[in-house]
C-alpha atoms as a PDB file:
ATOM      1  CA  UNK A   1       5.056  12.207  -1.754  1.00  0.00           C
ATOM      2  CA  UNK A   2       6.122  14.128   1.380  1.00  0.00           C
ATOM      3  CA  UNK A   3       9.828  13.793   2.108  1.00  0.00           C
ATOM      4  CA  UNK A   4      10.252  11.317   5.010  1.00  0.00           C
ATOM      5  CA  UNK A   5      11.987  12.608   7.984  1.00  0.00           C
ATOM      6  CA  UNK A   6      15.104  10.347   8.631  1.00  0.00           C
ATOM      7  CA  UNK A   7      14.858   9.426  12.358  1.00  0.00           C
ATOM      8  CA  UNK A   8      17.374   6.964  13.226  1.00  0.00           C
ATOM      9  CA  UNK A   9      16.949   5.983  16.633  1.00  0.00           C
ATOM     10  CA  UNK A  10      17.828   2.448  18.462  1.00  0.00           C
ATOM     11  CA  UNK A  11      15.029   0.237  19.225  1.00  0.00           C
ATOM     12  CA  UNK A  12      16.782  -0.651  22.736  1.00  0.00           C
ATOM     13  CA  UNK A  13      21.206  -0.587  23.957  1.00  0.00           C
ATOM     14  CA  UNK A  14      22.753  -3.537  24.091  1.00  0.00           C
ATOM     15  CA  UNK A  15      22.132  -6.228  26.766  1.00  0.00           C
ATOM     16  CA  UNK A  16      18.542  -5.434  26.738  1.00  0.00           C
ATOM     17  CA  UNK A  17      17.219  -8.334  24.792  1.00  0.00           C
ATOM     18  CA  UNK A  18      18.403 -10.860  22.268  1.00  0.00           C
ATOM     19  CA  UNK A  19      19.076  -9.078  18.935  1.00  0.00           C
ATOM     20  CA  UNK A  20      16.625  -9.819  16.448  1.00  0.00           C
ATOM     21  CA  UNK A  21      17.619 -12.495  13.746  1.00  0.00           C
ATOM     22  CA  UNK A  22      18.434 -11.213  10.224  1.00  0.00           C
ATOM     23  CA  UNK A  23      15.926 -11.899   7.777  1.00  0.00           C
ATOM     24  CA  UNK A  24      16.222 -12.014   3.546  1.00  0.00           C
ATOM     25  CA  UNK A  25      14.128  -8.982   2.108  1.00  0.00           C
ATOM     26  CA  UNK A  26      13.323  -8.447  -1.389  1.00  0.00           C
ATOM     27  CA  UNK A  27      14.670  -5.101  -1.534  1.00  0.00           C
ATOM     28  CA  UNK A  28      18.539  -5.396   0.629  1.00  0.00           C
ATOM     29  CA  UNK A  29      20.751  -5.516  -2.790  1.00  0.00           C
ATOM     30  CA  UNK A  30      22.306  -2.576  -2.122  1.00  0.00           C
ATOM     31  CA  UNK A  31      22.141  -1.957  -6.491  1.00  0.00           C
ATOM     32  CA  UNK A  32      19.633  -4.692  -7.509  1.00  0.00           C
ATOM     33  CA  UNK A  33      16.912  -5.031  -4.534  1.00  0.00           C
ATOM     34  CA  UNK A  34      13.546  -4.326  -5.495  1.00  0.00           C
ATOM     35  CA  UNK A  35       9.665  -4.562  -3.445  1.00  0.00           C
ATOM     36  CA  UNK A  36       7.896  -7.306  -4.356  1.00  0.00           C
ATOM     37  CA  UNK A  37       4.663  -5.657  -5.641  1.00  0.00           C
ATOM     38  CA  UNK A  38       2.381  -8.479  -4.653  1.00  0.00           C
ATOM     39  CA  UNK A  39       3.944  -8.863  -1.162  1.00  0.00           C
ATOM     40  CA  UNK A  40       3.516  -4.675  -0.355  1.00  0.00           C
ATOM     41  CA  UNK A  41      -0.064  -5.140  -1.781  1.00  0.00           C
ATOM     42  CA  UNK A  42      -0.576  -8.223   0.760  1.00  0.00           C
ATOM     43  CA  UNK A  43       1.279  -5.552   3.349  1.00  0.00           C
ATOM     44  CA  UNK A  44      -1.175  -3.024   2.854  1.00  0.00           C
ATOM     45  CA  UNK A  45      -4.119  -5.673   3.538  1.00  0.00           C
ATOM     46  CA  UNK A  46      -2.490  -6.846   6.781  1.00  0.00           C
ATOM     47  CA  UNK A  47      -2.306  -2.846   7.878  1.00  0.00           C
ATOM     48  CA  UNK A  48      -5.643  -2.021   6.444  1.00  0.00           C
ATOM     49  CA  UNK A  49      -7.491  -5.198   8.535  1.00  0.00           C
ATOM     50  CA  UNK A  50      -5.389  -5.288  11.804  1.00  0.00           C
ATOM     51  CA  UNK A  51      -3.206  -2.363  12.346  1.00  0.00           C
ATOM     52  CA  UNK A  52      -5.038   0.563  10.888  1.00  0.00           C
ATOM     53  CA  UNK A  53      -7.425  -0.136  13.903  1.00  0.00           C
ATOM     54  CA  UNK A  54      -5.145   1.568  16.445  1.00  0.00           C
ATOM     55  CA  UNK A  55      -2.459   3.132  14.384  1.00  0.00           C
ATOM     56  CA  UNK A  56      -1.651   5.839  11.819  1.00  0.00           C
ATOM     57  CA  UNK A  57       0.374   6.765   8.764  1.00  0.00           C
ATOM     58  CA  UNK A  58       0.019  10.605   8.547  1.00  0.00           C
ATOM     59  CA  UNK A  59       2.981  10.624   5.559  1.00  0.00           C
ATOM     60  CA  UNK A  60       1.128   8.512   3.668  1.00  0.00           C
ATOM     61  CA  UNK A  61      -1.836   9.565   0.772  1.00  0.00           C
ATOM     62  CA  UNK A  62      -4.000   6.775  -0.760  1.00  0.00           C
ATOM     63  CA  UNK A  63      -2.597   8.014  -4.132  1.00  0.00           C
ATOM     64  CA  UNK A  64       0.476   6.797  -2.905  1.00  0.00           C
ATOM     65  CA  UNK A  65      -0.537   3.101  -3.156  1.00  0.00           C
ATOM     66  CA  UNK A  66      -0.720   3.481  -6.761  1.00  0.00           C
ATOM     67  CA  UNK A  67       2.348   5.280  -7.687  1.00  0.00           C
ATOM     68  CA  UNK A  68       5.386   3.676  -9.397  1.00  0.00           C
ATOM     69  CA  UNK A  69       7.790   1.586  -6.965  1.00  0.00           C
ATOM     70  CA  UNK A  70       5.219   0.638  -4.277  1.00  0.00           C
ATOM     71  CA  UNK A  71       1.822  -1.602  -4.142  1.00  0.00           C
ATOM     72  CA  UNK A  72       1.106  -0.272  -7.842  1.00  0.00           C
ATOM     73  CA  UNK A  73      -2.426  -0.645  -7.236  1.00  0.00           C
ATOM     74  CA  UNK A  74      -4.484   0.423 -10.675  1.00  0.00           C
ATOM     75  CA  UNK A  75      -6.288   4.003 -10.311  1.00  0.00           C
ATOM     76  CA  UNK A  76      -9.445   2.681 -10.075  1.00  0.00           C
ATOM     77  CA  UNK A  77      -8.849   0.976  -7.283  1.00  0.00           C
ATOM     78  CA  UNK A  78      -6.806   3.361  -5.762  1.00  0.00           C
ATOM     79  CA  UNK A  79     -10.007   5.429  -5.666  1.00  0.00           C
ATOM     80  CA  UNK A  80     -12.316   2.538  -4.295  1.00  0.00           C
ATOM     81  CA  UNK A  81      -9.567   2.225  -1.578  1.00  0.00           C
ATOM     82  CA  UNK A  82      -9.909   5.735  -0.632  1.00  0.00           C
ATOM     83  CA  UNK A  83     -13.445   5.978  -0.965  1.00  0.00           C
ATOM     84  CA  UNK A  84     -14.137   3.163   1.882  1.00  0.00           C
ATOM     85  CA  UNK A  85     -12.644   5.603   3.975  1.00  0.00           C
ATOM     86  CA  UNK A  86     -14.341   8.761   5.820  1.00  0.00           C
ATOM     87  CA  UNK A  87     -12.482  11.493   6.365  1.00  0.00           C
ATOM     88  CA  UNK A  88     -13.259  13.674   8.815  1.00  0.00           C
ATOM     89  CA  UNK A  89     -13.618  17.600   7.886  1.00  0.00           C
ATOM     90  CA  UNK A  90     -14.629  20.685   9.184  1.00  0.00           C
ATOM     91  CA  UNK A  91     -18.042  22.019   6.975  1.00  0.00           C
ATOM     92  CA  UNK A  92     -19.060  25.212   6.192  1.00  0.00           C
ATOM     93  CA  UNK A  93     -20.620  25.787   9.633  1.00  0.00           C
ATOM     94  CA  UNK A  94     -17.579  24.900  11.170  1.00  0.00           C
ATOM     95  CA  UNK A  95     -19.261  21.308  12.234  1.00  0.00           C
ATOM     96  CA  UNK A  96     -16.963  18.252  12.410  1.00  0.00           C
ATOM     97  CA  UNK A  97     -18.160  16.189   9.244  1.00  0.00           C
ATOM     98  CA  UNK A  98     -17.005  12.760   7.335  1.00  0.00           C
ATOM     99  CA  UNK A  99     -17.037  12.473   3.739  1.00  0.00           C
ATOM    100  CA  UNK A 100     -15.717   9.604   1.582  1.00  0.00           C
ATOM    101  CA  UNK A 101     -11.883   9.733   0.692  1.00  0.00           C
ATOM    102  CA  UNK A 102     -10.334  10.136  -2.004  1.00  0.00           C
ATOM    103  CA  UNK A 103      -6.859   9.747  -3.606  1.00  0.00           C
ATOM    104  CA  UNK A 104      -5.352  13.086  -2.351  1.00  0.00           C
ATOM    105  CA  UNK A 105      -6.393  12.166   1.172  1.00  0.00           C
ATOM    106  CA  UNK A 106      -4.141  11.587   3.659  1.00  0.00           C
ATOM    107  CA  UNK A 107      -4.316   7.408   5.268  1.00  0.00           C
ATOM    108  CA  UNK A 108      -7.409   8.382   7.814  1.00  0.00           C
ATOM    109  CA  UNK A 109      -6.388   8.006  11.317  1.00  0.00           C
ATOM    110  CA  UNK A 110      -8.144   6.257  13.647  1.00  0.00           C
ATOM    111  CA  UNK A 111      -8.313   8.863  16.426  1.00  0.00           C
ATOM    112  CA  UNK A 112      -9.463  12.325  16.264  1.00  0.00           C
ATOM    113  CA  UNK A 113      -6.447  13.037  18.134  1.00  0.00           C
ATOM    114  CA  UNK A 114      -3.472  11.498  20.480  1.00  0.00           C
ATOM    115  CA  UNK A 115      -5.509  11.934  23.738  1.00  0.00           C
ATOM    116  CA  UNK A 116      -8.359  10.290  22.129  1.00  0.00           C
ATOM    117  CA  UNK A 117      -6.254   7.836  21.075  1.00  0.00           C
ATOM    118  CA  UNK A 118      -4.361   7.734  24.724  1.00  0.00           C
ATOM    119  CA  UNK A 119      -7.653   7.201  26.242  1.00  0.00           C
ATOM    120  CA  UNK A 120      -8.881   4.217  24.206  1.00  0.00           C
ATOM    121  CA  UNK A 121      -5.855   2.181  24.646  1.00  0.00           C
ATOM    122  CA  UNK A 122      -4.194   2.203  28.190  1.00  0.00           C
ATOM    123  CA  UNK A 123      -3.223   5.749  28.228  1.00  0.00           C
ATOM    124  CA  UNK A 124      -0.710   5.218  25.474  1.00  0.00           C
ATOM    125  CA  UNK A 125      -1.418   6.630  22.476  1.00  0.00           C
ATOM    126  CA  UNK A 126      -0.655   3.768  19.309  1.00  0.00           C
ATOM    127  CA  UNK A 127       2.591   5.558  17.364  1.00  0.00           C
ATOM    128  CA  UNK A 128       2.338   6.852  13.905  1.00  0.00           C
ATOM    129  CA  UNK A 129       3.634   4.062  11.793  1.00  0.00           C
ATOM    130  CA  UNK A 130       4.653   6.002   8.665  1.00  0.00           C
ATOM    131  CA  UNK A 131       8.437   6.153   9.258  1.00  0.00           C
ATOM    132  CA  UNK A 132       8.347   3.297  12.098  1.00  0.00           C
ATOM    133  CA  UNK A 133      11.015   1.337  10.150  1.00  0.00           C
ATOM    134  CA  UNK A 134      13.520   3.904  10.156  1.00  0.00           C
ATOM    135  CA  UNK A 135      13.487   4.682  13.688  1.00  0.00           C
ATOM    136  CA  UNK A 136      14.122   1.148  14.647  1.00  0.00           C
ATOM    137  CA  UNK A 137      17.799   0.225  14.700  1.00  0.00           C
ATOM    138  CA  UNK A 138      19.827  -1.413  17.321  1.00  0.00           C
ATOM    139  CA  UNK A 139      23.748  -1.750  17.877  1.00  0.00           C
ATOM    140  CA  UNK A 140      25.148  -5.636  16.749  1.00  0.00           C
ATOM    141  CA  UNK A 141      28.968  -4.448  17.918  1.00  0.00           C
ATOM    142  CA  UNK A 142      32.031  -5.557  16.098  1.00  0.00           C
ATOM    143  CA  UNK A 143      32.291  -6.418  13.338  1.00  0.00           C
ATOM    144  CA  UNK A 144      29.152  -6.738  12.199  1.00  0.00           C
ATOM    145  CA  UNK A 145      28.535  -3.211  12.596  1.00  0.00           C
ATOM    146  CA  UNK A 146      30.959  -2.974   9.084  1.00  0.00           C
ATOM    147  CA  UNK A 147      28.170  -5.138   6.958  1.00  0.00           C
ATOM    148  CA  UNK A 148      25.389  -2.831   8.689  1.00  0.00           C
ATOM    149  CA  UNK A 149      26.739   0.421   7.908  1.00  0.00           C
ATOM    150  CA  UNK A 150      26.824  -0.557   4.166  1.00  0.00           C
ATOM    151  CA  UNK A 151      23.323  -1.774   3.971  1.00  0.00           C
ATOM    152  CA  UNK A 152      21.889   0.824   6.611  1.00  0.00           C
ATOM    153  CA  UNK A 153      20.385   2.967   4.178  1.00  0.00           C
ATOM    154  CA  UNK A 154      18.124  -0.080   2.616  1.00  0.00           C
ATOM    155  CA  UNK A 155      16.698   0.099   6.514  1.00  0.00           C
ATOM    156  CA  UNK A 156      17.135  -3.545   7.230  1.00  0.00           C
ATOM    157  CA  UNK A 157      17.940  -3.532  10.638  1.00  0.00           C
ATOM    158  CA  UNK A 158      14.443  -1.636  11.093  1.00  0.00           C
ATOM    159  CA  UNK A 159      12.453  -3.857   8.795  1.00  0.00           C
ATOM    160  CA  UNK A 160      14.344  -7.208  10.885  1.00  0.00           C
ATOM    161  CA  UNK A 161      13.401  -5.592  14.465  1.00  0.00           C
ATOM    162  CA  UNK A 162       9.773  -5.088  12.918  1.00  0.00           C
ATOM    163  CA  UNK A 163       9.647  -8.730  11.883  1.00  0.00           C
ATOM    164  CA  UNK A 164      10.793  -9.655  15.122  1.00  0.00           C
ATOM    165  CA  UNK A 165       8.470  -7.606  17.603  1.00  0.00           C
ATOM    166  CA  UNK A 166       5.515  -8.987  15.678  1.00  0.00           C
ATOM    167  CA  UNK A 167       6.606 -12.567  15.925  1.00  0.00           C
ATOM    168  CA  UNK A 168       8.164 -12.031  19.355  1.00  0.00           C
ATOM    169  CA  UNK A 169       4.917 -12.345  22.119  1.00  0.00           C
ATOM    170  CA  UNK A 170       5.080 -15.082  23.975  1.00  0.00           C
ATOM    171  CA  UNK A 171       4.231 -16.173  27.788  1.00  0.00           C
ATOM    172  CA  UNK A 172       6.642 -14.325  30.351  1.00  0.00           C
ATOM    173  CA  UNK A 173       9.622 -17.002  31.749  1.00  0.00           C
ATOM    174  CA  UNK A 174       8.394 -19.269  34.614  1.00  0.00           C
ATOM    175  CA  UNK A 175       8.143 -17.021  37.634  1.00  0.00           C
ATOM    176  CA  UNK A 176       8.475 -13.414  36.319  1.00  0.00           C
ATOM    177  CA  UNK A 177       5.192 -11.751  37.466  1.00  0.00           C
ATOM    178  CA  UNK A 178       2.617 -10.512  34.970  1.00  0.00           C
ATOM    179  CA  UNK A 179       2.321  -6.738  34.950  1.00  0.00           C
ATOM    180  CA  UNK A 180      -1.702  -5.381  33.944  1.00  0.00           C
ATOM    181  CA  UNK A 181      -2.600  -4.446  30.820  1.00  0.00           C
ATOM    182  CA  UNK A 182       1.053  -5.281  29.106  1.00  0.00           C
ATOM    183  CA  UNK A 183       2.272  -8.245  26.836  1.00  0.00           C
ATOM    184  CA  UNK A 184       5.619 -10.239  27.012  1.00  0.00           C
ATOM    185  CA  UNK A 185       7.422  -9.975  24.108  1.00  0.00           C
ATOM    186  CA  UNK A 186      11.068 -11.090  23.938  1.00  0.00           C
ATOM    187  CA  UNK A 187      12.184  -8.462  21.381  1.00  0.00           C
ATOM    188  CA  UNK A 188      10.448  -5.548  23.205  1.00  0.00           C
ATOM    189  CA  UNK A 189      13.096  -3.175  25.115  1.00  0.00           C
ATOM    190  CA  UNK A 190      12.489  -4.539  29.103  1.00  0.00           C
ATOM    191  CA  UNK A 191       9.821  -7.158  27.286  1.00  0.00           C
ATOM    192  CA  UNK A 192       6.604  -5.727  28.634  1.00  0.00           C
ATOM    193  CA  UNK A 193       4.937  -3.815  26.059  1.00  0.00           C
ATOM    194  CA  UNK A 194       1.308  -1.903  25.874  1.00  0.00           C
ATOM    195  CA  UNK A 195       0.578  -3.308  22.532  1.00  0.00           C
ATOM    196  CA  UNK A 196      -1.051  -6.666  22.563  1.00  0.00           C
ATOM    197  CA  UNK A 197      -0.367  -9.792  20.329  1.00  0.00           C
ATOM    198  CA  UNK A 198      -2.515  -8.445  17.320  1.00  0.00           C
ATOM    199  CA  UNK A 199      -1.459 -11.208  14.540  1.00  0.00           C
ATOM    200  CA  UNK A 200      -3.001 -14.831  14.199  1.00  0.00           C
ATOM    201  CA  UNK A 201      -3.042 -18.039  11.654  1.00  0.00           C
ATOM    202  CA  UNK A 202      -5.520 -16.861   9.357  1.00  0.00           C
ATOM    203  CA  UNK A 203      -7.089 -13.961  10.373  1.00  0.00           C
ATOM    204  CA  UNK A 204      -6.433 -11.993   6.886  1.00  0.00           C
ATOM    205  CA  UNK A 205      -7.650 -13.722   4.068  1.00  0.00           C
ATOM    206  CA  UNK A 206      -5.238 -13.573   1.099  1.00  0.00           C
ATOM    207  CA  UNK A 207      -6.328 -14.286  -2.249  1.00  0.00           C
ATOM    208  CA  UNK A 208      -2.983 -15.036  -4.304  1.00  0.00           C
ATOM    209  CA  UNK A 209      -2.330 -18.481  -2.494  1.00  0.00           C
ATOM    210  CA  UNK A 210       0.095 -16.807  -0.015  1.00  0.00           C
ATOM    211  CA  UNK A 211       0.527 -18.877   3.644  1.00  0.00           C
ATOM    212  CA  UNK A 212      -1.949 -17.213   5.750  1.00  0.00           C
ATOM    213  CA  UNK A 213       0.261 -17.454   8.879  1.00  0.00           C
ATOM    214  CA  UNK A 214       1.734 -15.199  11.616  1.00  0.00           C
ATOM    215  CA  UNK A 215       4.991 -15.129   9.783  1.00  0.00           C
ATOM    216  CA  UNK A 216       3.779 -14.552   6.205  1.00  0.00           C
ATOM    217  CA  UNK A 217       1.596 -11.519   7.735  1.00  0.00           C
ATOM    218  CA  UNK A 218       4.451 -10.237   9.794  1.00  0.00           C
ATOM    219  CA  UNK A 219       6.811 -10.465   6.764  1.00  0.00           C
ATOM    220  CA  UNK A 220       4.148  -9.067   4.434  1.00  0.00           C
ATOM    221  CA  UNK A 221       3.051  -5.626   6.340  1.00  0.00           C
ATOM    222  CA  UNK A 222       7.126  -5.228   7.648  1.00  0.00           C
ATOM    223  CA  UNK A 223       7.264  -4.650   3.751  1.00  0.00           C
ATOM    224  CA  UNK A 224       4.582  -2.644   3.657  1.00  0.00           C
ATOM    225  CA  UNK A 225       6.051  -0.259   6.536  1.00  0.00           C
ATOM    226  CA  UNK A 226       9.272  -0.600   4.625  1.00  0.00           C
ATOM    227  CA  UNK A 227       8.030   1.112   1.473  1.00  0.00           C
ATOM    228  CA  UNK A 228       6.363   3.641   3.600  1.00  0.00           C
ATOM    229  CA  UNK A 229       9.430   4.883   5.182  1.00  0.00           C
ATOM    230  CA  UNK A 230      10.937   5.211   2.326  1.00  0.00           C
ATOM    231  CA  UNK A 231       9.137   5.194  -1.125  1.00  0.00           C
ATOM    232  CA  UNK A 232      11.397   6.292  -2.988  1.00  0.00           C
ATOM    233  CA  UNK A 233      14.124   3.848  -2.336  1.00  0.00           C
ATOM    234  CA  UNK A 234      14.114   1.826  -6.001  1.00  0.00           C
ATOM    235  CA  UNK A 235      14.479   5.232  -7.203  1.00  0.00           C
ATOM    236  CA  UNK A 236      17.188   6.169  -5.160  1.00  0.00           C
ATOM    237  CA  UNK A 237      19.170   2.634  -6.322  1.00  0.00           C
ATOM    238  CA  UNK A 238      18.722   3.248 -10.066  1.00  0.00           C
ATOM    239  CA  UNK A 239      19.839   6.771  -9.710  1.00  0.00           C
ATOM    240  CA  UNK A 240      23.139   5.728  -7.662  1.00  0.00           C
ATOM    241  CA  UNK A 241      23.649   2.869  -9.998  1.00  0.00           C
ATOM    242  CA  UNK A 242      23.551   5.110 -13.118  1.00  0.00           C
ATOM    243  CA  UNK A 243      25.906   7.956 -10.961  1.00  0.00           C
ATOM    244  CA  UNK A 244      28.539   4.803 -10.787  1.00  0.00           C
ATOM    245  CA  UNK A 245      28.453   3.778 -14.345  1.00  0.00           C
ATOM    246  CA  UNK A 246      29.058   7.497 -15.327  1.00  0.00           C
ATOM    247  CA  UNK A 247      32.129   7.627 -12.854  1.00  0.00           C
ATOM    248  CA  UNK A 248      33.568   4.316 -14.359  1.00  0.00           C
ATOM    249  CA  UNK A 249      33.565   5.402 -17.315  1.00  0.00           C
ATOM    250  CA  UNK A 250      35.053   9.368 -16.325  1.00  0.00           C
ATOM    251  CA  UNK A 251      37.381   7.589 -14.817  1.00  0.00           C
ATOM    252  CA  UNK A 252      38.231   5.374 -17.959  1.00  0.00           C
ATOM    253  CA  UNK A 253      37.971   8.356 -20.054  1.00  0.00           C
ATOM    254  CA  UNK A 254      40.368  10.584 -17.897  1.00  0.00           C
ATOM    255  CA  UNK A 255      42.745   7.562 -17.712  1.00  0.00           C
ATOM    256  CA  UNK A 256      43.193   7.194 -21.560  1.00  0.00           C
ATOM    257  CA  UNK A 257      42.946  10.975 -22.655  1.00  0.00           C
ATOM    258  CA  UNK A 258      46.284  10.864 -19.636  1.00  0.00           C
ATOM    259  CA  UNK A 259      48.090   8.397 -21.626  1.00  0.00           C
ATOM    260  CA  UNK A 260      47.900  10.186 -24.934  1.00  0.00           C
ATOM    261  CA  UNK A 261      48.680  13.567 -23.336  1.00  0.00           C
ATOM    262  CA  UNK A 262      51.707  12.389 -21.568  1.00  0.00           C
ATOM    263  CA  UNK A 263      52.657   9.633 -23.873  1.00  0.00           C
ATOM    264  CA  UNK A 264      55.335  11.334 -25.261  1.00  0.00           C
ATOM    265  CA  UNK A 265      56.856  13.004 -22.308  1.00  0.00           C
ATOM    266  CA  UNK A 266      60.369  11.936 -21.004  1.00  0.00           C
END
């Protein structure tokens, strides 16, 4: 998969809205934390039915969905995934074409490009949602800036201001005047924000028993978006985990063969 650029950037300062309540993820163990496979597969349905309608996620290839440490979807479905897709090409007389995907494809976007997509939606193109978590921090001041520096790199802060925005449209406060074509959401830097309330109570159907709720969605694709930004991440903890049991034990090592070298020193 295509190395994610790391774009840490704050969702809004401080003062500009209430900071978004910190939520329990699957994967925040800084050693242990793992995706829940069945929740990024649910993810990936909430994107697919609702989001993928308006935005992107140009990092991402449907053979992705399959590989080990994300959705783990089996090949063939992988490949049925991709194939309900049409991907738009250039043919051999330099005509703009669609074929069906397949699993080397990059996720289709819905727009041929950002003006098209700019034009269809307000004049603001939807944002590419591929590393979305990552560049969606904001500042919590001391000290609990201590606790988020430690877990920063398991991108919690993005994944709780995700959670939030999605859950976070409601009607403006009594006498603040509507502005056209935005929504209020209390989470939103300055509240008023292009995109409109997308989620409701049952509009994706799950099939595993799940709550088909607001919430559970919002929690479910936040995963999703999660895994995206960084798919390597379980990886990345086993590896770190195995560097610190090697060190322990270097350090064990180095600490006995001192003894016996110096034991008999005066």
């Amino acid at each position: 998969m295509t190395r994610r650029l790391r774009t840490f950037a704050p969702a809004f300062a401080a003062g500009e809205g209430p900071i978004p309540p910190a939520q329990r993820w699957s994967w925040s163990n800084p050693v242990f934390g793992m995706f829940d496979r069945a929740q990024l597969q649910r993810g990936f349905q909430v994107y697919k039915e609702v989001c993928a309608a308006c935005h992107g996620m140009n990092l991402l290839s449907y053979r992705n969905l399959g590989e080990p440490g994300g959705p783990e979807f089996p090949e063939a479905q992988v490949r049925a995934i991709a194939a309900q897709s049409q991907i738009r090409f250039v043919n051999d007389q330099g005509e703009t074409a669609e074929r069906p995907g397949v699993p080397s494809d990059r996720f289709r976007n819905p727009f041929p490009n950002r003006q098209a997509a700019a034009a269809a939606n307000n004049n603001k193109a939807p944002p590419d949602l591929s590393v979305m978590v990552k560049a969606r921090t904001y500042p919590r001041g001391f000290p609990w800036f201590i606790g988020d520096a430690l877990t920063a790199f398991n991108f919690d802060q993005g994944a709780n201001y995700m959670y939030a925005f999605l859950t976070g449209y409601e009607d403006p406060p009594a006498g603040t005047p509507a502005q056209e074509g935005l929504s209020y959401n209390k989470y939103y830097p300055g509240h008023w924000v292009a995109m409109p309330n997308i989620l409701a109570d049952g509009q994706v159907a799950y099939s595993d028993g799940s709550p088909q709720t607001v919430s559970q969605y919002a929690r479910d694709v936040t995963a999703f978006l999660t895994w995206a930004a960084e798919p390597k991440l379980e990886e990345r903890k086993r590896l770190g985990f195995q560097v610190l049991v090697f060190l322990l034990a270097f350090a064990g090592l180095l600490y006995f063969t001192k003894k016996k070298v110096w034991k008999d020193a005066h």
